[in-house]
PDB file of N, CA and C in Angstrom:
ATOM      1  N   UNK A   1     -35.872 -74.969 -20.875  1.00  0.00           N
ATOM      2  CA  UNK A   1     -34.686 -75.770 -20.706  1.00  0.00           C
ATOM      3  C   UNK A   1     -33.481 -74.904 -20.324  1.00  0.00           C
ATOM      4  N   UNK A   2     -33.326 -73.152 -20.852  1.00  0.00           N
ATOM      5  CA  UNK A   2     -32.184 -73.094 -20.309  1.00  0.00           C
ATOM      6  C   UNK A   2     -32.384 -72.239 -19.000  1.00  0.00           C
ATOM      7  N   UNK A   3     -33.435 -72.668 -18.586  1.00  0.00           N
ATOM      8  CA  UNK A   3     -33.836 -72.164 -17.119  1.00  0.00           C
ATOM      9  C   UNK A   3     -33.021 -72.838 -16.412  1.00  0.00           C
ATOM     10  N   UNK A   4     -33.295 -74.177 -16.304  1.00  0.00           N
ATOM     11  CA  UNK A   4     -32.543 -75.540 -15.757  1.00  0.00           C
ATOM     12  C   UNK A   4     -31.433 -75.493 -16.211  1.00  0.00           C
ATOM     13  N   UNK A   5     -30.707 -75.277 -17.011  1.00  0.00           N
ATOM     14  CA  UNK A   5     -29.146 -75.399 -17.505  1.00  0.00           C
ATOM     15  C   UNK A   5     -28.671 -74.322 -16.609  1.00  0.00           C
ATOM     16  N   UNK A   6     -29.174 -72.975 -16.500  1.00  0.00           N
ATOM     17  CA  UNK A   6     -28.937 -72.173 -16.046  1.00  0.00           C
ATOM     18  C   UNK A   6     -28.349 -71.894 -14.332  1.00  0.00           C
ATOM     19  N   UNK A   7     -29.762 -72.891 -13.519  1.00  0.00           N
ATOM     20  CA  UNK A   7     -30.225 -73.144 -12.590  1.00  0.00           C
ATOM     21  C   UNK A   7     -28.368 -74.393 -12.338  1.00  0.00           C
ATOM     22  N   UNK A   8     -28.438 -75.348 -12.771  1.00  0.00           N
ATOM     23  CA  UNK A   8     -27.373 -76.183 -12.681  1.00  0.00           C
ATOM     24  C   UNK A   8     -26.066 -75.544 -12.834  1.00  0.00           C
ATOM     25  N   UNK A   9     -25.802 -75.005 -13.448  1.00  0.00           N
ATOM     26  CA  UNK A   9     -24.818 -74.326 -14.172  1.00  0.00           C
ATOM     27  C   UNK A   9     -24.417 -73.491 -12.385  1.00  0.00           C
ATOM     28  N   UNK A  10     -25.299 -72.458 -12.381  1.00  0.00           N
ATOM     29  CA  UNK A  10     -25.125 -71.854 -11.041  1.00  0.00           C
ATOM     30  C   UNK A  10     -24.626 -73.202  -9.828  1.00  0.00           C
ATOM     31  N   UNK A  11     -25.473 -73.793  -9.610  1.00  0.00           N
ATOM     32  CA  UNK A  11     -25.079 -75.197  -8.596  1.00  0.00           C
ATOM     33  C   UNK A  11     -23.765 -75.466  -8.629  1.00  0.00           C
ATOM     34  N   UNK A  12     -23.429 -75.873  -9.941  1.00  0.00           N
ATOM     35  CA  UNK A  12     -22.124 -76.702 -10.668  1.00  0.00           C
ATOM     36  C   UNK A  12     -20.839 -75.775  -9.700  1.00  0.00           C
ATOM     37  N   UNK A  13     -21.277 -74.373  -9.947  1.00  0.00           N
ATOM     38  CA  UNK A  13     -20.086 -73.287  -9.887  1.00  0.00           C
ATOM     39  C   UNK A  13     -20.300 -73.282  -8.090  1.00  0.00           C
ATOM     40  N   UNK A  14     -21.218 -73.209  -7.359  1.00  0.00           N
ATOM     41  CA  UNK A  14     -21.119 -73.255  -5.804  1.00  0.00           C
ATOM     42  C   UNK A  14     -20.871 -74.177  -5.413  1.00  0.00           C
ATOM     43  N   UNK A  15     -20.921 -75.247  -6.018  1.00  0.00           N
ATOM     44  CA  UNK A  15     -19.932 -77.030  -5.059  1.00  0.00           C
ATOM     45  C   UNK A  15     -18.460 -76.685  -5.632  1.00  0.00           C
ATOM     46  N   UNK A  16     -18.321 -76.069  -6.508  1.00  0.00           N
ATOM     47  CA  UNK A  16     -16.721 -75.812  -6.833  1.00  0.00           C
ATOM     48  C   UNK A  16     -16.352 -74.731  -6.142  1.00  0.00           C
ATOM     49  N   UNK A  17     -16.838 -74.071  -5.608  1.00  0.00           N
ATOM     50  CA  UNK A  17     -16.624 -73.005  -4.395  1.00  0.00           C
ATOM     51  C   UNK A  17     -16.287 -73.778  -3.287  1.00  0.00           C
ATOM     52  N   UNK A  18     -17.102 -74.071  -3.019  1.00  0.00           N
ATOM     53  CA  UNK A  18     -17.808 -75.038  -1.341  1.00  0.00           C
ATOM     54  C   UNK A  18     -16.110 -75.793  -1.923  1.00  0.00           C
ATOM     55  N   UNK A  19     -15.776 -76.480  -2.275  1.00  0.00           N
ATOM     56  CA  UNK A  19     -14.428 -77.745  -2.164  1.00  0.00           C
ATOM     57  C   UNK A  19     -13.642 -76.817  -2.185  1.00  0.00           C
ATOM     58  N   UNK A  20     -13.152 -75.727  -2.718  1.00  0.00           N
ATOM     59  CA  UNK A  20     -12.051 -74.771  -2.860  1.00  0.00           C
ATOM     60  C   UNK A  20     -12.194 -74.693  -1.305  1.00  0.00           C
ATOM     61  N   UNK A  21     -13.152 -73.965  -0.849  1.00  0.00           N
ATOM     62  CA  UNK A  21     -12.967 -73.363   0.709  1.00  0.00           C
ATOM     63  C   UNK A  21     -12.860 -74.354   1.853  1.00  0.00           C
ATOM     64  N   UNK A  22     -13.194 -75.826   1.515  1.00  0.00           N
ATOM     65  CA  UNK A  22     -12.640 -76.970   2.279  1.00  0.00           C
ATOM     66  C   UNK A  22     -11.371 -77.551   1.914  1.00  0.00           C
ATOM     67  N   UNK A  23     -11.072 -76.949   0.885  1.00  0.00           N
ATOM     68  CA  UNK A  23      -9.368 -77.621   0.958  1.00  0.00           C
ATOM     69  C   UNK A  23      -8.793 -76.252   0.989  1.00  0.00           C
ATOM     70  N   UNK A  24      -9.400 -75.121   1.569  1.00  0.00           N
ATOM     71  CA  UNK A  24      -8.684 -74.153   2.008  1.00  0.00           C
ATOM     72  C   UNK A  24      -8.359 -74.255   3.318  1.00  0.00           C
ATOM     73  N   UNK A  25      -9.445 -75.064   3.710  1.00  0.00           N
ATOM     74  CA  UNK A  25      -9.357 -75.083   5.571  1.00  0.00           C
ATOM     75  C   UNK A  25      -9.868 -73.750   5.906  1.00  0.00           C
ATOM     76  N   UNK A  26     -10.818 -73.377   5.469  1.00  0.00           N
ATOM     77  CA  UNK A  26     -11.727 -71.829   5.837  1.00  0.00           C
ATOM     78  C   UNK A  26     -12.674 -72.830   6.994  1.00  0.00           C
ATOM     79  N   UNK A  27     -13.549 -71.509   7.894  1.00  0.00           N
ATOM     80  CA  UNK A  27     -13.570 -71.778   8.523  1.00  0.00           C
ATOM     81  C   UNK A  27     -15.082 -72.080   8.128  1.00  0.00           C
ATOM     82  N   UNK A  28     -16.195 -72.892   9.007  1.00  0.00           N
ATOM     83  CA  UNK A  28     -17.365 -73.264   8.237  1.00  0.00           C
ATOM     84  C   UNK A  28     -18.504 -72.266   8.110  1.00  0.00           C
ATOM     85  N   UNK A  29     -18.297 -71.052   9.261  1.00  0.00           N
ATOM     86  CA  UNK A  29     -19.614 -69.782   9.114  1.00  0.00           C
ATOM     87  C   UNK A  29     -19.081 -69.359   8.077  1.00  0.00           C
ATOM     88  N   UNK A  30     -17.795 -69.222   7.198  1.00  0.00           N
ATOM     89  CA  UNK A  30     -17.308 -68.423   6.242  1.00  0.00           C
ATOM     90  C   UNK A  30     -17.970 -69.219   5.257  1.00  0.00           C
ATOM     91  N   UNK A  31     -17.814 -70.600   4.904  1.00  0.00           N
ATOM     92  CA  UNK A  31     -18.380 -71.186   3.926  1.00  0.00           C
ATOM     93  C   UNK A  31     -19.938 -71.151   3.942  1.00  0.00           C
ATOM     94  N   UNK A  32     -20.522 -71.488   4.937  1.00  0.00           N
ATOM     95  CA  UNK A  32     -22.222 -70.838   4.644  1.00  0.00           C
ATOM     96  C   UNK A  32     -22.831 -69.735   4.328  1.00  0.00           C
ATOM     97  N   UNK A  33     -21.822 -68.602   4.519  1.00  0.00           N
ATOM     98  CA  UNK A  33     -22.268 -67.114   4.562  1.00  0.00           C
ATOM     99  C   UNK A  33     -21.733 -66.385   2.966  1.00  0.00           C
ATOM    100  N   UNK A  34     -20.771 -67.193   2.847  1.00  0.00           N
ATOM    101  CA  UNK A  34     -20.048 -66.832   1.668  1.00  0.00           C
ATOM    102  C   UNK A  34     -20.701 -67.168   0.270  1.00  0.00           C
ATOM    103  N   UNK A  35     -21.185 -68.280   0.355  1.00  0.00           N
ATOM    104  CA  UNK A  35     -21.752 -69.201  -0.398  1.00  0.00           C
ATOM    105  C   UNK A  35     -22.915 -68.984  -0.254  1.00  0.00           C
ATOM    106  N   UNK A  36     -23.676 -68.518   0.819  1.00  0.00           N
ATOM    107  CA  UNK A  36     -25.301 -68.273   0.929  1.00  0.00           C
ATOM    108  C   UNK A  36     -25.052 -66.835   0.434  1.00  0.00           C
ATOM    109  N   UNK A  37     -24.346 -65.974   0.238  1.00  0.00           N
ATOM    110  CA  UNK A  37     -24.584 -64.583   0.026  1.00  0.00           C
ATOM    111  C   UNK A  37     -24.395 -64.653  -1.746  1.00  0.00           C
ATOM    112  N   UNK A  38     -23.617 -65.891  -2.143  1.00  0.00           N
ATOM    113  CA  UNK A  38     -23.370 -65.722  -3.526  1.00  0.00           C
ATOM    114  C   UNK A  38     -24.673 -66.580  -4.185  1.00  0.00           C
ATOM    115  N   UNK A  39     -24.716 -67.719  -3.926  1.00  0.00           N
ATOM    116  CA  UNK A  39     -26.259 -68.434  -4.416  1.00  0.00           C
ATOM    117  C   UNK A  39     -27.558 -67.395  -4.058  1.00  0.00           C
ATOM    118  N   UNK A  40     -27.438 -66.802  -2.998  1.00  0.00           N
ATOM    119  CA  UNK A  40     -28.464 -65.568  -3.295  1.00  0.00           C
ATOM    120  C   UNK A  40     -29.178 -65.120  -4.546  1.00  0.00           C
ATOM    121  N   UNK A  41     -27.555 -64.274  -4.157  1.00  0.00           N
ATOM    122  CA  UNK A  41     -27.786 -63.081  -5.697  1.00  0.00           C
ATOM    123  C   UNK A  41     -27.605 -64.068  -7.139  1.00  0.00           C
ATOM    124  N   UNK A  42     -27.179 -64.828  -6.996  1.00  0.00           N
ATOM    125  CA  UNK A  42     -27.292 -65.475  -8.503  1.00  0.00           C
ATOM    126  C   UNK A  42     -28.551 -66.405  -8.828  1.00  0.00           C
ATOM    127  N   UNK A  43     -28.968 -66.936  -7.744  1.00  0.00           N
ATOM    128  CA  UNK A  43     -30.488 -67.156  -8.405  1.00  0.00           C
ATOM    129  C   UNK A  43     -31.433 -66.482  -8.416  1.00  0.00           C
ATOM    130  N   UNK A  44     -31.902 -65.129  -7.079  1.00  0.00           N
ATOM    131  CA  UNK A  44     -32.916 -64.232  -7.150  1.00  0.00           C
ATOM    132  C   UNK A  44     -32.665 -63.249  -8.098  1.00  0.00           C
ATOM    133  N   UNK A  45     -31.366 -62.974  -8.715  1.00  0.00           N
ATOM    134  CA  UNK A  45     -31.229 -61.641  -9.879  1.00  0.00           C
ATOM    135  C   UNK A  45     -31.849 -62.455 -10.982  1.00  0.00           C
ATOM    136  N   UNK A  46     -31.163 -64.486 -11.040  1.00  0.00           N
ATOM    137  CA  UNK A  46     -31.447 -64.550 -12.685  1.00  0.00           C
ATOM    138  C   UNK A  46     -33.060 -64.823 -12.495  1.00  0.00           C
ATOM    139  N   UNK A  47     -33.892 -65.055 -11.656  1.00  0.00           N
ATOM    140  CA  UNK A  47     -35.475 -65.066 -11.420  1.00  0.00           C
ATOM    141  C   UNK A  47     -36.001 -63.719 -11.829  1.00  0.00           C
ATOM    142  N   UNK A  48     -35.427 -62.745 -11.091  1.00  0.00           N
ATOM    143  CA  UNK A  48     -36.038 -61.036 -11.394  1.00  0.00           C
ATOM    144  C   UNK A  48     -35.578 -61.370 -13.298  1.00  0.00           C
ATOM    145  N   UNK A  49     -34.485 -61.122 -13.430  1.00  0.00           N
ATOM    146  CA  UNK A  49     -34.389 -60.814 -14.536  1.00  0.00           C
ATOM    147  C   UNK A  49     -35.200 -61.319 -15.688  1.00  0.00           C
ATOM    148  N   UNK A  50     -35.422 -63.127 -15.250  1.00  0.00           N
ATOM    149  CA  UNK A  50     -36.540 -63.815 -15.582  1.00  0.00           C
ATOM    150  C   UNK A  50     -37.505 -63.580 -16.031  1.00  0.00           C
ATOM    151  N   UNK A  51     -38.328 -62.866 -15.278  1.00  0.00           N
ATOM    152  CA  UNK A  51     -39.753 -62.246 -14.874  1.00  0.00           C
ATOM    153  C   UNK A  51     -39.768 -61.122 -15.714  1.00  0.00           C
ATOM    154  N   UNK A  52     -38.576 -60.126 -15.881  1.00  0.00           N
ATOM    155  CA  UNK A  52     -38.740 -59.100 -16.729  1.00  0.00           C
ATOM    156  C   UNK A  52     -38.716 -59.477 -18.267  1.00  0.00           C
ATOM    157  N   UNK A  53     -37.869 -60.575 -18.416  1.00  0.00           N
ATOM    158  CA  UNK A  53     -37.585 -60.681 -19.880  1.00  0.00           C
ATOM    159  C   UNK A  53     -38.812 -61.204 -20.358  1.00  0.00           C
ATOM    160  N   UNK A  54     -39.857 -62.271 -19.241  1.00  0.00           N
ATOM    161  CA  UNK A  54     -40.874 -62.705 -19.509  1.00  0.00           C
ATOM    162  C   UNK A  54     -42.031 -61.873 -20.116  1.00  0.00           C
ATOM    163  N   UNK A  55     -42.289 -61.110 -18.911  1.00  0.00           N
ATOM    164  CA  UNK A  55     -42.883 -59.490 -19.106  1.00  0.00           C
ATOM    165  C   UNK A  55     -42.957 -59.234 -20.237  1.00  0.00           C
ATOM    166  N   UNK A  56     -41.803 -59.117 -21.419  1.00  0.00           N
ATOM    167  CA  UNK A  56     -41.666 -58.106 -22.518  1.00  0.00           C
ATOM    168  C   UNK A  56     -41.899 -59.224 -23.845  1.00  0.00           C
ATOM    169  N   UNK A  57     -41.835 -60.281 -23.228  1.00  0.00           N
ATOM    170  CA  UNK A  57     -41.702 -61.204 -24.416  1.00  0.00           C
ATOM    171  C   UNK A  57     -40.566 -61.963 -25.255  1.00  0.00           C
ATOM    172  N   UNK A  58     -39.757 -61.294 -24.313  1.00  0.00           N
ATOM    173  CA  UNK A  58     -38.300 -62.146 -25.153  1.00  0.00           C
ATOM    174  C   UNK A  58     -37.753 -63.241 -24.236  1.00  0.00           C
ATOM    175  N   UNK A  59     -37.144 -64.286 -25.136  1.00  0.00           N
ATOM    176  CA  UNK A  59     -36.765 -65.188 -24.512  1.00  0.00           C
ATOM    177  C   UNK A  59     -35.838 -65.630 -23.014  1.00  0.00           C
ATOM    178  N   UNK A  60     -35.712 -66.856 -22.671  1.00  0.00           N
ATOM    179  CA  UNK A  60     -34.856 -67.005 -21.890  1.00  0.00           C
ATOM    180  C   UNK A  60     -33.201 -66.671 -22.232  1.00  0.00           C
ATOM    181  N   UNK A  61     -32.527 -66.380 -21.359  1.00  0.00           N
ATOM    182  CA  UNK A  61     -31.310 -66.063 -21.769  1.00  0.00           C
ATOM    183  C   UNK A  61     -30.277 -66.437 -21.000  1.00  0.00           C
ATOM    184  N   UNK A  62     -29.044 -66.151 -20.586  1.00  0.00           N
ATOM    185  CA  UNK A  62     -27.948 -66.580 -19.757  1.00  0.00           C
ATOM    186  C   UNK A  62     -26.892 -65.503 -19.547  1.00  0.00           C
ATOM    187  N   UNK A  63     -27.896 -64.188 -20.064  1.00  0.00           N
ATOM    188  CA  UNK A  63     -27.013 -63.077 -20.169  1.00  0.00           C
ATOM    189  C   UNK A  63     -27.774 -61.896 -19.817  1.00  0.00           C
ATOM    190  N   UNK A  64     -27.992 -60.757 -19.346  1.00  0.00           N
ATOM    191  CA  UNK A  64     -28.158 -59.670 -19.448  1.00  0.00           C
ATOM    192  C   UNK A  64     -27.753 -58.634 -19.476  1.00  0.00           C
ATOM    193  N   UNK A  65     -28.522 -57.383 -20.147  1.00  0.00           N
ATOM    194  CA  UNK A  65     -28.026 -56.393 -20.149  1.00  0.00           C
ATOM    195  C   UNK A  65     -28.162 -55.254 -19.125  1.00  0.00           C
ATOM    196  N   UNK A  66     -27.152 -54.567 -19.309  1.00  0.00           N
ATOM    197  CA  UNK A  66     -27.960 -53.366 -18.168  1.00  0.00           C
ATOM    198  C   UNK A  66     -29.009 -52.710 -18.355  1.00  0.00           C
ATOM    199  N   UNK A  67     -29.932 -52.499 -19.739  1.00  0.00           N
ATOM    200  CA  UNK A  67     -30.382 -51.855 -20.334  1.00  0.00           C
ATOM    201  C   UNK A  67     -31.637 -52.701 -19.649  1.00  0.00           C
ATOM    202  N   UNK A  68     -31.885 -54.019 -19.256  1.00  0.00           N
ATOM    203  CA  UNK A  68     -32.841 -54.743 -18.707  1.00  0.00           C
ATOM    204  C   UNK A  68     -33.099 -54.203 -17.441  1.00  0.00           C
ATOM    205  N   UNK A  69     -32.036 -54.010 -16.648  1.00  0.00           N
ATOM    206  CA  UNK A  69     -32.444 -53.486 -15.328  1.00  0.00           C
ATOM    207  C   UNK A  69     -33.573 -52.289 -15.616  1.00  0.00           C
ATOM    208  N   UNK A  70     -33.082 -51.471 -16.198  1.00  0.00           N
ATOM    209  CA  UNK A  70     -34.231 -49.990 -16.681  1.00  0.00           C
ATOM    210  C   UNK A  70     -35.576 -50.171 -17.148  1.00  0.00           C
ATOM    211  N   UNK A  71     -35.673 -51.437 -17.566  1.00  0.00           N
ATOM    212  CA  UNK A  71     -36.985 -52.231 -18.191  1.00  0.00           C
ATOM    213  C   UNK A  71     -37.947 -52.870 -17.100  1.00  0.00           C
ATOM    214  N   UNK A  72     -37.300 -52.952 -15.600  1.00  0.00           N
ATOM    215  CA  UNK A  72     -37.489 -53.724 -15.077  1.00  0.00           C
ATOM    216  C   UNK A  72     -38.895 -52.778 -14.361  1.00  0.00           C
ATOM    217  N   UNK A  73     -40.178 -53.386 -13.636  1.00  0.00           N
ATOM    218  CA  UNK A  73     -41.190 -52.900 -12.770  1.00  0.00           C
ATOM    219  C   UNK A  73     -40.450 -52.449 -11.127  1.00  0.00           C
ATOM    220  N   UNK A  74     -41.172 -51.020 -10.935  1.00  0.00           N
ATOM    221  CA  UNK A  74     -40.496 -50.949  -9.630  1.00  0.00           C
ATOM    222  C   UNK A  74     -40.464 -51.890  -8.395  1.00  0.00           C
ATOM    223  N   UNK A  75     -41.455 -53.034  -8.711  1.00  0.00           N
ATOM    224  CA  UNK A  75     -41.325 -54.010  -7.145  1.00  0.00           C
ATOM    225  C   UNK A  75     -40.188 -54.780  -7.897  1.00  0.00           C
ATOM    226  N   UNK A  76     -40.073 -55.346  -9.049  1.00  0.00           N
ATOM    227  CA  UNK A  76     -39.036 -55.921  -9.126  1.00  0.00           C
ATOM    228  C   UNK A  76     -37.489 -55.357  -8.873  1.00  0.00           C
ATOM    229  N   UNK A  77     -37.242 -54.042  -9.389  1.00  0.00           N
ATOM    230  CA  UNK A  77     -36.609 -53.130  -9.218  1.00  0.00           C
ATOM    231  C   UNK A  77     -36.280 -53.372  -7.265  1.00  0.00           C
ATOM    232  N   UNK A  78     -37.149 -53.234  -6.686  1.00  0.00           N
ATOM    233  CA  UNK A  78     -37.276 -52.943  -5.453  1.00  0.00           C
ATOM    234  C   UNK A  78     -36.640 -54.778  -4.638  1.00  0.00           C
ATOM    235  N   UNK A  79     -36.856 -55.451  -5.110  1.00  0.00           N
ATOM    236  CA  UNK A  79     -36.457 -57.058  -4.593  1.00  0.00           C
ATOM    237  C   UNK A  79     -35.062 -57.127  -5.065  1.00  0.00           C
ATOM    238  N   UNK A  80     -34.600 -56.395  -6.455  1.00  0.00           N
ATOM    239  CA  UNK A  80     -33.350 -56.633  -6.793  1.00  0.00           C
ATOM    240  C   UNK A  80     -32.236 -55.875  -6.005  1.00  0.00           C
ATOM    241  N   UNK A  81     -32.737 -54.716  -5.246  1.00  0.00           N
ATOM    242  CA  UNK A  81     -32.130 -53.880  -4.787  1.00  0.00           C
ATOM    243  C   UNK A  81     -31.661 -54.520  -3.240  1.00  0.00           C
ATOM    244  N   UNK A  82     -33.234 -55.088  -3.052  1.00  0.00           N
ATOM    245  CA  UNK A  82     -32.586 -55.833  -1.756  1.00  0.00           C
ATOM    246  C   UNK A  82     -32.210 -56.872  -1.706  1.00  0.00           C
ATOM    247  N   UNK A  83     -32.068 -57.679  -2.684  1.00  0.00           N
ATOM    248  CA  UNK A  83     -31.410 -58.973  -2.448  1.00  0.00           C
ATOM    249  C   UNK A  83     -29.447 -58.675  -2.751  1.00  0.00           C
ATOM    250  N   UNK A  84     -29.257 -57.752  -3.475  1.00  0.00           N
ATOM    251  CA  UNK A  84     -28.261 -57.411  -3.615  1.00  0.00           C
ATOM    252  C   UNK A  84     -27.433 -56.574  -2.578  1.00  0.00           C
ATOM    253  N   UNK A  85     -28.342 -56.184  -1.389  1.00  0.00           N
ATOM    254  CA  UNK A  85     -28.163 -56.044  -0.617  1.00  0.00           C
ATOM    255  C   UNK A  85     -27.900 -56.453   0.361  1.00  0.00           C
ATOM    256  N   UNK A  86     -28.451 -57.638   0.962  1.00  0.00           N
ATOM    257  CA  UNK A  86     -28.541 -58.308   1.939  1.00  0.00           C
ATOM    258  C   UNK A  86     -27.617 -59.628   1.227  1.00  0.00           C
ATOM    259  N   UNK A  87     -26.993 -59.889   0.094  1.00  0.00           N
ATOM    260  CA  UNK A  87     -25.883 -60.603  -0.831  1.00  0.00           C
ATOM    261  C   UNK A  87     -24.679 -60.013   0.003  1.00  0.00           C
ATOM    262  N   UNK A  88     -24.635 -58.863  -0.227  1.00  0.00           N
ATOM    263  CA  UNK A  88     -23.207 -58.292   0.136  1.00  0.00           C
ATOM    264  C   UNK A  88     -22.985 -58.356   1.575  1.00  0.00           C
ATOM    265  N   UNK A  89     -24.419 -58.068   2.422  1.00  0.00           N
ATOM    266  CA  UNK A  89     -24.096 -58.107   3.918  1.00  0.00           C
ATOM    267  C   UNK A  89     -23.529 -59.680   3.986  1.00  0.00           C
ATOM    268  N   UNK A  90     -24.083 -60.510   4.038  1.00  0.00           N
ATOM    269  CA  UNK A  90     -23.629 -62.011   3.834  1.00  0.00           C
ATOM    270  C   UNK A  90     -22.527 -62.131   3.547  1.00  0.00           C
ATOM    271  N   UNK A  91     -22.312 -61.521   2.233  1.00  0.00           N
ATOM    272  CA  UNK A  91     -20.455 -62.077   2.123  1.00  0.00           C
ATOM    273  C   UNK A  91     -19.336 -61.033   2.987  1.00  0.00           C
ATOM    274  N   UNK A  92     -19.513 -59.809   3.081  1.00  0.00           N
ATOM    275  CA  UNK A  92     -18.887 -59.191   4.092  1.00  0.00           C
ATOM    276  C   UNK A  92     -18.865 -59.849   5.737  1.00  0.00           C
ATOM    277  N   UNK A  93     -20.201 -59.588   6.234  1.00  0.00           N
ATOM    278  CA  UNK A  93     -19.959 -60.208   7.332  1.00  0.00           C
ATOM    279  C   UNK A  93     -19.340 -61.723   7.679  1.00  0.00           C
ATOM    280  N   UNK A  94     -19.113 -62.374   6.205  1.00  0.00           N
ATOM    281  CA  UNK A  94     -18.641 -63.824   6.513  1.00  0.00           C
ATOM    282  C   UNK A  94     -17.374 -63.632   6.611  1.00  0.00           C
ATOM    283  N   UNK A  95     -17.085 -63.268   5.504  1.00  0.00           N
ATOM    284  CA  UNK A  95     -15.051 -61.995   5.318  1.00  0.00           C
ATOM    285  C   UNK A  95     -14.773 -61.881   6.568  1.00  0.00           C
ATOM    286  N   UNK A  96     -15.104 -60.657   7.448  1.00  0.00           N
ATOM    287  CA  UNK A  96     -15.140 -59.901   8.249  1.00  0.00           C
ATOM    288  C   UNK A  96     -14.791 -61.341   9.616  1.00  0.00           C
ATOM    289  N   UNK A  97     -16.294 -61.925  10.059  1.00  0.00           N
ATOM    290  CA  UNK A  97     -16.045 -62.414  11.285  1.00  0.00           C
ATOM    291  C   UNK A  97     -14.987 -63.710  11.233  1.00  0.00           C
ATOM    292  N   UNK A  98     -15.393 -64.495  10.326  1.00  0.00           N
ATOM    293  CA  UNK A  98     -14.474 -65.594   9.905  1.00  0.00           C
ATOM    294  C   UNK A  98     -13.096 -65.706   8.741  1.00  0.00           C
ATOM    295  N   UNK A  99     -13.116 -64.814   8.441  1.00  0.00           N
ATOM    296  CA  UNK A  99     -12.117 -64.755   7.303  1.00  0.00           C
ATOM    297  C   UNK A  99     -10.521 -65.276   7.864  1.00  0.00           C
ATOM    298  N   UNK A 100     -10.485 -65.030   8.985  1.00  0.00           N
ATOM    299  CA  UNK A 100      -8.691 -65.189   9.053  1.00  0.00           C
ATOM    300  C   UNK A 100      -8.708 -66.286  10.404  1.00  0.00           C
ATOM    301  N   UNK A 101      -9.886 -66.584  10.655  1.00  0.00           N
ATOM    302  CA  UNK A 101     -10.449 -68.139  11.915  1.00  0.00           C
ATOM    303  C   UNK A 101      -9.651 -69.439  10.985  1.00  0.00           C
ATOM    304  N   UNK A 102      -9.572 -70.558  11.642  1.00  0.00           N
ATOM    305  CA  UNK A 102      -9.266 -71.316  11.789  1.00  0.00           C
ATOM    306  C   UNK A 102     -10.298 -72.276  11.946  1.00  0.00           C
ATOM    307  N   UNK A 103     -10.398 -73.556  11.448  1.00  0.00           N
ATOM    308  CA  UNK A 103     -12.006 -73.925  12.524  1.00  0.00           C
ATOM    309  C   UNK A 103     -12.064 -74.675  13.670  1.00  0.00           C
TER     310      UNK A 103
END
């Protein structure tokens, strides 16, 4: 259950993004890129992290530590690295090409 709370919770917070940046009058590659680079990393980290806490036996949570990352298997290790990666290209390049557009 607080997979799904979790899962919503994240949602809840990107439609309150998404309306901020339409009554900003941003431009719309900024809102897909911005918003696709942040729903990214916030559902593939809380999945990895998922998987690790699963791994060890402790429960679901809504929090982690850093001390989890170190716990983590190197392919997972290795997916977190790139999704956090290819997170930031997303929101930079949305910054970057659209940030000061008009639509």
């Amino acid at each position: 259950m607080q997979k799904i709370g979790m899962n919503v919770f994240i949602s809840m917070v990107l439609v309150a993004a998404t309306c901020v940046m339409l009554a900003a009058d941003s431009h719309p590659g900024m809102i897909v890129l911005v918003l696709g680079g942040m729903s990214l990393s916030c559902f593939r980290v809380n999945a990895i992290m998922g998987r690790g806490r699963a791994r060890r036996g402790e429960a679901q949570d809504f929090t982690f530590r850093f001390a989890d990352i170190g716990e983590l298997k190197a392919s997972d290790l290795i997916e977190l690295a790139a999704t956090v990666l290819v997170s930031l290209a997303m929101l930079v390049i949305g910054i970057t090409l659209f940030g000061r557009q008009a639509p």
